[in-house]
N, C-alpha and C. Protein backbone atom coordinates (compact mmCIF):
# COMPACT_ATOMS: atom_id res chain seq x y z
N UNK A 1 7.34 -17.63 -0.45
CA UNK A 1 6.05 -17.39 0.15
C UNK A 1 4.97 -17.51 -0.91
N UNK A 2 3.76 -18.04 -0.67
CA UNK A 2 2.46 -17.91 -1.66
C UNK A 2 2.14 -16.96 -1.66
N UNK A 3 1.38 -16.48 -2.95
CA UNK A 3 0.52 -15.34 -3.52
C UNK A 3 -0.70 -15.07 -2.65
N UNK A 4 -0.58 -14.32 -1.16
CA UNK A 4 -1.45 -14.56 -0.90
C UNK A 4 -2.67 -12.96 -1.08
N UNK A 5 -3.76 -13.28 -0.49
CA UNK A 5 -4.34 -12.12 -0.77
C UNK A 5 -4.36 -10.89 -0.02
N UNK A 6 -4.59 -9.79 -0.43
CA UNK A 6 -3.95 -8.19 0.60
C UNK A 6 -3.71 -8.37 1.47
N UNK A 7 -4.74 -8.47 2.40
CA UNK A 7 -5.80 -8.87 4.02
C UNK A 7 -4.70 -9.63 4.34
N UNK A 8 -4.37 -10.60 4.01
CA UNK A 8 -3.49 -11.71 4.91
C UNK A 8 -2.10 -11.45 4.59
N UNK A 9 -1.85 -10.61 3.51
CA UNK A 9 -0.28 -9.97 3.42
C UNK A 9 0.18 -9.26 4.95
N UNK A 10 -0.75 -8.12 4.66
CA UNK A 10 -0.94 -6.93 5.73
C UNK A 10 -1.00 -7.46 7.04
N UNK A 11 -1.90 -8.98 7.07
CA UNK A 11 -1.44 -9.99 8.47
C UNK A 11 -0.50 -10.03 9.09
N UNK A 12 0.22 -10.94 8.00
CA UNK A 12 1.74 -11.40 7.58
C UNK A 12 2.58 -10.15 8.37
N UNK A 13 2.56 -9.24 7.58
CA UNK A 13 3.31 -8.17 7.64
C UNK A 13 3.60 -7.92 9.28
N UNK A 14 1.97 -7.73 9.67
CA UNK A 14 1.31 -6.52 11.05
C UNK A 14 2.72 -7.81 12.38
N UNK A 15 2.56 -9.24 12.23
CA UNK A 15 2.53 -10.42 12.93
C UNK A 15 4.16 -10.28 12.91
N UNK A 16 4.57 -10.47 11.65
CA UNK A 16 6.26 -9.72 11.65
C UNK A 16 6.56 -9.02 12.43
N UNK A 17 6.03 -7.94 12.00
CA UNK A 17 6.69 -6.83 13.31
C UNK A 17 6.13 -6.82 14.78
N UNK A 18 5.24 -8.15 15.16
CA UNK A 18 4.96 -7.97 16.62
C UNK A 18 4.27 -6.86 17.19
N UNK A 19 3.53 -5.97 15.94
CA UNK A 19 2.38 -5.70 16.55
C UNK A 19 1.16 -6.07 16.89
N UNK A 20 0.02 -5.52 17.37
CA UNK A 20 -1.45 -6.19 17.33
C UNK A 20 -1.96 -5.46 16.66
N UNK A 21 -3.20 -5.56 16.48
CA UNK A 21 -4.28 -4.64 16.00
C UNK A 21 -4.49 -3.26 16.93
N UNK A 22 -4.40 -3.92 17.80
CA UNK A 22 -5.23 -2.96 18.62
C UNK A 22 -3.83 -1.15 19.38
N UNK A 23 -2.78 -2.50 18.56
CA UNK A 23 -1.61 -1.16 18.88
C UNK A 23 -1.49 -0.28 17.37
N UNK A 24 -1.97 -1.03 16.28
CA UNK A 24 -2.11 -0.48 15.01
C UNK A 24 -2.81 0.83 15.24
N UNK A 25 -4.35 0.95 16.32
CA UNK A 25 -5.58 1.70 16.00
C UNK A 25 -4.72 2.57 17.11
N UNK A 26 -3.64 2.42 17.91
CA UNK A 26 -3.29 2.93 18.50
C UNK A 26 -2.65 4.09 17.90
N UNK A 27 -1.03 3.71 17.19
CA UNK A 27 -0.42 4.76 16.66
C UNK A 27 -1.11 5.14 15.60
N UNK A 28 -2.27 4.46 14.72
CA UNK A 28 -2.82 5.29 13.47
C UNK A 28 -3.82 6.87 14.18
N UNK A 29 -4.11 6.24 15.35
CA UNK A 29 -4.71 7.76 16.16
C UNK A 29 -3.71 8.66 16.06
N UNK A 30 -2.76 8.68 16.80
CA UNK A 30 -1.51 9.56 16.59
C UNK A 30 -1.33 10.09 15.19
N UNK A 31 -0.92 8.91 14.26
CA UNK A 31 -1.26 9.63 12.93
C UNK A 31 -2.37 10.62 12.20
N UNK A 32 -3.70 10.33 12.75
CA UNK A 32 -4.67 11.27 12.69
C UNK A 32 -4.55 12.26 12.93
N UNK A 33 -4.10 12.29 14.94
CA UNK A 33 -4.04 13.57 15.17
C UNK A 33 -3.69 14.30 14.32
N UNK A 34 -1.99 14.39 14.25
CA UNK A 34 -0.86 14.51 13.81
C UNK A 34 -1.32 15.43 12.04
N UNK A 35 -2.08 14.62 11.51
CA UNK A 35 -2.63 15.04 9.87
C UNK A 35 -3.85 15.30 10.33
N UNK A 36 -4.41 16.03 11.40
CA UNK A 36 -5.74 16.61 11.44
C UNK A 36 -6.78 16.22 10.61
N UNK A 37 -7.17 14.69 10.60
CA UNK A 37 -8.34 14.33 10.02
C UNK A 37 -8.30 13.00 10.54
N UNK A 38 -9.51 12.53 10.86
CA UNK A 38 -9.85 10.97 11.21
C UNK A 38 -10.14 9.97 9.95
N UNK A 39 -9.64 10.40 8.69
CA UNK A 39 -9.65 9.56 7.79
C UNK A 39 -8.60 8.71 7.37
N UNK A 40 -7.45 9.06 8.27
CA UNK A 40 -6.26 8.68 8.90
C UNK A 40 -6.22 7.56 9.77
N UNK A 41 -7.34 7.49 10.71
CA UNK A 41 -7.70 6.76 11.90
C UNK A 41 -8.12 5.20 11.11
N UNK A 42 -7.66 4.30 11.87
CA UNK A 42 -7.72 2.59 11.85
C UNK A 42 -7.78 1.77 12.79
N UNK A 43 -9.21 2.11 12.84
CA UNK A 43 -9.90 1.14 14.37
C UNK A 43 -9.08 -0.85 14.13
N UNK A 44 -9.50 -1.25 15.06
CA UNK A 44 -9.13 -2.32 15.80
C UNK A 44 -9.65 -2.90 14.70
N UNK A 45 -11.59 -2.97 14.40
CA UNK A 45 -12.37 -3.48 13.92
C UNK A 45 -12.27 -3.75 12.76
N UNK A 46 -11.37 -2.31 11.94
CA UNK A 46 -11.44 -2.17 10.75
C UNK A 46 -10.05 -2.78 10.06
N UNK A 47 -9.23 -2.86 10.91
CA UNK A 47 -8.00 -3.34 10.66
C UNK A 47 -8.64 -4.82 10.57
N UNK A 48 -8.98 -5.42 11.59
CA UNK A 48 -9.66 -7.27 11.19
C UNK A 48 -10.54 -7.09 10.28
N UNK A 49 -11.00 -6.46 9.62
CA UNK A 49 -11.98 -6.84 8.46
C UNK A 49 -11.18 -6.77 7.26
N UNK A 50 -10.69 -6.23 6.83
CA UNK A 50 -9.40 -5.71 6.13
C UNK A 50 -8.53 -7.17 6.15
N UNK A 51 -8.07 -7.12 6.63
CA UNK A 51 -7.29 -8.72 7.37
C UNK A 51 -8.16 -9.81 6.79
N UNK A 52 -9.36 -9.86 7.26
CA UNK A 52 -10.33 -10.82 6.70
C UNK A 52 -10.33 -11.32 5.55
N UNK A 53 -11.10 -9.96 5.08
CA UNK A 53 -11.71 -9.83 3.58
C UNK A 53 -11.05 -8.36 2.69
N UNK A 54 -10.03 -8.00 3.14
CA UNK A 54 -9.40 -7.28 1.65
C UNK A 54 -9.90 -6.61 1.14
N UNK A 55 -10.87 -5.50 1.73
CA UNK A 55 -11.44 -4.34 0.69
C UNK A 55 -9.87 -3.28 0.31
N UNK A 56 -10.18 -2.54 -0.67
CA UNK A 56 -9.12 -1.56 -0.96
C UNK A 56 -9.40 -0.53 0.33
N UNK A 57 -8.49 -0.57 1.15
CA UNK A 57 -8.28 0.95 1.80
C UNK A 57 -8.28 2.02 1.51
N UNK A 58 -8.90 3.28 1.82
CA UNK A 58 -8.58 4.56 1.00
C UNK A 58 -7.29 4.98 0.96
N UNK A 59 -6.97 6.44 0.49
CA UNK A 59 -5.78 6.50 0.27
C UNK A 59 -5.24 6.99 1.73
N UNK A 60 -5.88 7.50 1.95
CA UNK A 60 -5.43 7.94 3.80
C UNK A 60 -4.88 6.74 4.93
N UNK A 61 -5.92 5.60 4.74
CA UNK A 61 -5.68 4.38 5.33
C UNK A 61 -4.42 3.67 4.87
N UNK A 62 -4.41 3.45 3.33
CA UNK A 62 -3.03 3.31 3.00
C UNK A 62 -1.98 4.07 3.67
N UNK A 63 -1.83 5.38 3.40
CA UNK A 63 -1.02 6.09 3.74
C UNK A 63 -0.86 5.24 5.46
N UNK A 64 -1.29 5.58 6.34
CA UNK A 64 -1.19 5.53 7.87
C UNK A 64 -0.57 3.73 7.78
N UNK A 65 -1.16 2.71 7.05
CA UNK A 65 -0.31 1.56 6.85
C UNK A 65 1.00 2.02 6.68
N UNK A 66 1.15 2.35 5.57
CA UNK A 66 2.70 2.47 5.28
C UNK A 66 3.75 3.33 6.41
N UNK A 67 3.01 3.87 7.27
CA UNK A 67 4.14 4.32 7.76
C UNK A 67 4.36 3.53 8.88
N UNK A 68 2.82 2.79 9.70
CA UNK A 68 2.71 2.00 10.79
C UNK A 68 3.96 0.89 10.27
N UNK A 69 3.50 0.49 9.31
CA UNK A 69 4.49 -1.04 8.78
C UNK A 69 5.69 -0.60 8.23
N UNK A 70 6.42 0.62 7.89
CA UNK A 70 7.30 0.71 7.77
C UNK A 70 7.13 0.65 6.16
N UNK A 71 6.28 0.18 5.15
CA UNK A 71 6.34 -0.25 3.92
C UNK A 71 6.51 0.77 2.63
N UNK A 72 7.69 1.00 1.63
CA UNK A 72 7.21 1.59 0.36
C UNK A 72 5.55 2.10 -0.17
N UNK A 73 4.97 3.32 0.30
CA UNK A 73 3.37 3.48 -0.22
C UNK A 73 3.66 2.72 -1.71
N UNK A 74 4.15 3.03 -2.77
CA UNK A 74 4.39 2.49 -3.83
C UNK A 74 4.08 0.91 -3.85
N UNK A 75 4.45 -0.11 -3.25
CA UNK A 75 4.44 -1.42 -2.80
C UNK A 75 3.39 -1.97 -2.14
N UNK A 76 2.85 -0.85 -1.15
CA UNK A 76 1.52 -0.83 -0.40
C UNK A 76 0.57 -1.00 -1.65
N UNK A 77 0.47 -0.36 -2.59
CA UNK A 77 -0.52 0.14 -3.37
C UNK A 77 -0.22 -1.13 -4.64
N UNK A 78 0.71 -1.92 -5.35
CA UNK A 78 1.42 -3.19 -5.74
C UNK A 78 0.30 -3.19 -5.14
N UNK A 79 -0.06 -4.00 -3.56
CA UNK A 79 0.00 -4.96 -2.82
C UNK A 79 -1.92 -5.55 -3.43
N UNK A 80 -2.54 -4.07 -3.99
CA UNK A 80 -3.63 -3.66 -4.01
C UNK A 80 -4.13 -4.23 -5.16
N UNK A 81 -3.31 -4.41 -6.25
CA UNK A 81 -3.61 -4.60 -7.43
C UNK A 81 -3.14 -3.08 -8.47
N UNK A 82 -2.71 -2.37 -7.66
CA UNK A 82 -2.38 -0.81 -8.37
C UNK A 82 -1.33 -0.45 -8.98
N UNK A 83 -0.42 -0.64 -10.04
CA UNK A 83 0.87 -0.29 -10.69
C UNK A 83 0.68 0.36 -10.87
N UNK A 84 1.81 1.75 -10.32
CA UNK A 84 2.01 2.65 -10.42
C UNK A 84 2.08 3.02 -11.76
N UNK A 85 3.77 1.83 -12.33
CA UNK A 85 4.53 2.17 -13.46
C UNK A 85 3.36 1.58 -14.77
N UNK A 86 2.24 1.59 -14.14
CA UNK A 86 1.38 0.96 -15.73
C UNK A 86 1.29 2.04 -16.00
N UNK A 87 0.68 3.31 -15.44
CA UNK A 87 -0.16 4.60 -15.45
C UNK A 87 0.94 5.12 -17.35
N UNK A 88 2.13 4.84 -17.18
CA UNK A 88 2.81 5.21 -19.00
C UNK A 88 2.21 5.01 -19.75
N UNK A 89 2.30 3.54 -19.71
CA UNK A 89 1.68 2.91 -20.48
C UNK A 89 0.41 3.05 -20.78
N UNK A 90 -0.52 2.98 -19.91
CA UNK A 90 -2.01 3.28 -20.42
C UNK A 90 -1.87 4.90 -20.91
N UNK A 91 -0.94 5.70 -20.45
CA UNK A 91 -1.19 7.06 -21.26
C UNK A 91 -0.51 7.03 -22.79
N UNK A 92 0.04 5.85 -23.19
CA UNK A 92 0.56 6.05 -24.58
C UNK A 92 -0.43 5.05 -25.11
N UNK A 93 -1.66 4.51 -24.68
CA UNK A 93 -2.79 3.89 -25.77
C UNK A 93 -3.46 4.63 -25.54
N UNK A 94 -3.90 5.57 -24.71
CA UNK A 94 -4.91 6.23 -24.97
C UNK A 94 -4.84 7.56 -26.14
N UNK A 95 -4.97 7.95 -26.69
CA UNK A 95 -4.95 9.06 -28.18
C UNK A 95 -6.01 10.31 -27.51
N UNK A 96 -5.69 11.17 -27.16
CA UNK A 96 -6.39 12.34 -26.79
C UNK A 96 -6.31 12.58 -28.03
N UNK A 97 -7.23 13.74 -28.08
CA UNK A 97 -7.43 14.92 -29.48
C UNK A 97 -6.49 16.03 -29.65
N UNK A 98 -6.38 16.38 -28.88
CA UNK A 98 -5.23 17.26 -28.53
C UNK A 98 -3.49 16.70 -28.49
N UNK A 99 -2.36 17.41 -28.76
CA UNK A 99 -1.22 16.53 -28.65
C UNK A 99 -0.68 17.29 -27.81
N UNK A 100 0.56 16.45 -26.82
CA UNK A 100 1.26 17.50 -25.34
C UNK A 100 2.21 16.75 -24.99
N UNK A 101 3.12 17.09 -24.47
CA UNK A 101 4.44 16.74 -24.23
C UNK A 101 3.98 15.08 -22.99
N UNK A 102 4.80 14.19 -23.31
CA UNK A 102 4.58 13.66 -22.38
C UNK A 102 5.79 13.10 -21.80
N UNK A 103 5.68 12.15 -20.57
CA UNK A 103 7.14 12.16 -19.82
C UNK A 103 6.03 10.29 -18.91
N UNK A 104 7.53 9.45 -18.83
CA UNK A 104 7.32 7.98 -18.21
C UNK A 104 8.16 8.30 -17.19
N UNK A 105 7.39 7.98 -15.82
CA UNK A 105 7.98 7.96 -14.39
C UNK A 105 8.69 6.73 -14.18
N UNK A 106 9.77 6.68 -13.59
CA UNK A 106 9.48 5.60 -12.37
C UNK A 106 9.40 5.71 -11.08
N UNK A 107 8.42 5.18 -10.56
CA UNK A 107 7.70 5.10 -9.04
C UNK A 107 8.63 4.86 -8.06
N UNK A 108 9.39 3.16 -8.38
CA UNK A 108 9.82 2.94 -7.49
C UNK A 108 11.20 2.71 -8.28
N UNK A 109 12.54 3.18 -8.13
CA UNK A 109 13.81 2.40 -8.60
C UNK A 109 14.25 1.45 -7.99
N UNK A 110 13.96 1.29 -6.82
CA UNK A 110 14.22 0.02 -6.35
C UNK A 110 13.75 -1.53 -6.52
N UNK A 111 12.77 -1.36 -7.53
CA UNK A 111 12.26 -2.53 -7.86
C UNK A 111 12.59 -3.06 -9.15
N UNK A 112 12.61 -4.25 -9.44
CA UNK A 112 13.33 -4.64 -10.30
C UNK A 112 12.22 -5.56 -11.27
N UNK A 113 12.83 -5.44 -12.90
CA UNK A 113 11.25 -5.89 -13.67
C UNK A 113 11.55 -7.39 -13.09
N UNK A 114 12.39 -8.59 -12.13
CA UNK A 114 12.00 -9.30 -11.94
C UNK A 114 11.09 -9.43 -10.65
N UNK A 115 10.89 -8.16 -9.76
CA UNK A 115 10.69 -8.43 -8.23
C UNK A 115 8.95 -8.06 -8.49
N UNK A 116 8.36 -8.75 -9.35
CA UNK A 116 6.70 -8.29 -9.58
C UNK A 116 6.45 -8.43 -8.10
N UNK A 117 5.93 -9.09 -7.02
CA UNK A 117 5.02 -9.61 -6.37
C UNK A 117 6.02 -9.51 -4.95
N UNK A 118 4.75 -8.85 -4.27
CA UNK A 118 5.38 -7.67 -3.29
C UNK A 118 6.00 -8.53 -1.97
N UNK A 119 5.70 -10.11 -2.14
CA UNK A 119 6.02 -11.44 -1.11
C UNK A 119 7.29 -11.28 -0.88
N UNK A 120 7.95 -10.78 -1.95
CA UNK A 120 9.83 -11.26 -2.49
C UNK A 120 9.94 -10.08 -1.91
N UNK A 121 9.52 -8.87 -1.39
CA UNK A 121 10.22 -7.55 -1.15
C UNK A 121 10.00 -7.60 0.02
N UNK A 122 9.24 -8.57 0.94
CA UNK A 122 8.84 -8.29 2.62
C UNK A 122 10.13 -8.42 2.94
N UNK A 123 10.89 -9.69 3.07
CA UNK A 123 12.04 -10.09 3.77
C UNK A 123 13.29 -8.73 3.55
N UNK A 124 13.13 -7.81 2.49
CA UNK A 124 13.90 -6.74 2.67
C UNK A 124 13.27 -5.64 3.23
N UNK A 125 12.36 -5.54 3.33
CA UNK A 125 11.79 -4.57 3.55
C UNK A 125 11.40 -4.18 5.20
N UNK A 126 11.01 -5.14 5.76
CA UNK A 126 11.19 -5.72 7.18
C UNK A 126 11.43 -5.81 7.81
């Protein structure tokens, strides 16, 4: 598959599983309810703009993707431009003043240092 951009991943993805949009804004209501806040909620409208043009979703909107699509949040957030597993790394160049125990996660074990690019993980994931 090509590198393509968020918006048309999340297409990709939504078109896979034979949903629409408009069943997306459906169960993400449910999800709202459900987490008592409408920042949860993913109108019809907002799902095609997104689709369109690829703004970053908040983290709530993420969240309600990942569970609508079934997807790793971890992979969701890949999908974004966001590595998790960088967050080590940038904490061992940065030099605080202070010194403190520190500790390297991994996010996801299921991913592998060859599986960068989240195209190669749909067909399992799916």
């Amino acid at each position: 598959m090509v590198n393509l951009q968020p918006g048309a991943e999340l297409r990709a993805i939504r078109r896979h599983l034979g949903i629409s949009t408009r069943q997306v804004e459906k169960y993400s209501r449910q999800i709202a309810d459900a987490e008592g806040s409408a920042k949860f909620y993913i109108s019809n409208a907002w799902l095609s703009q997104i689709e369109a043009t690829g703004p970053v979703p908040s983290v709530q909107k993420l969240f309600t993707l990942s569970v609508i699509y079934r997807l790793n949040f971890v992979e969701l957030l890949y999908l974004f431009g966001i590595d998790l597993e960088r967050i080590g790394l940038h904490q061992l160049e940065i030099r605080l003043p202070k010194t403190h125990p520190a500790r390297l996660e991994v996010y996801n074990e299921d991913r592998t240092a060859t599986d960068r690019h989240f195209s190669r993980a749909l067909s399992r994931r799916v």
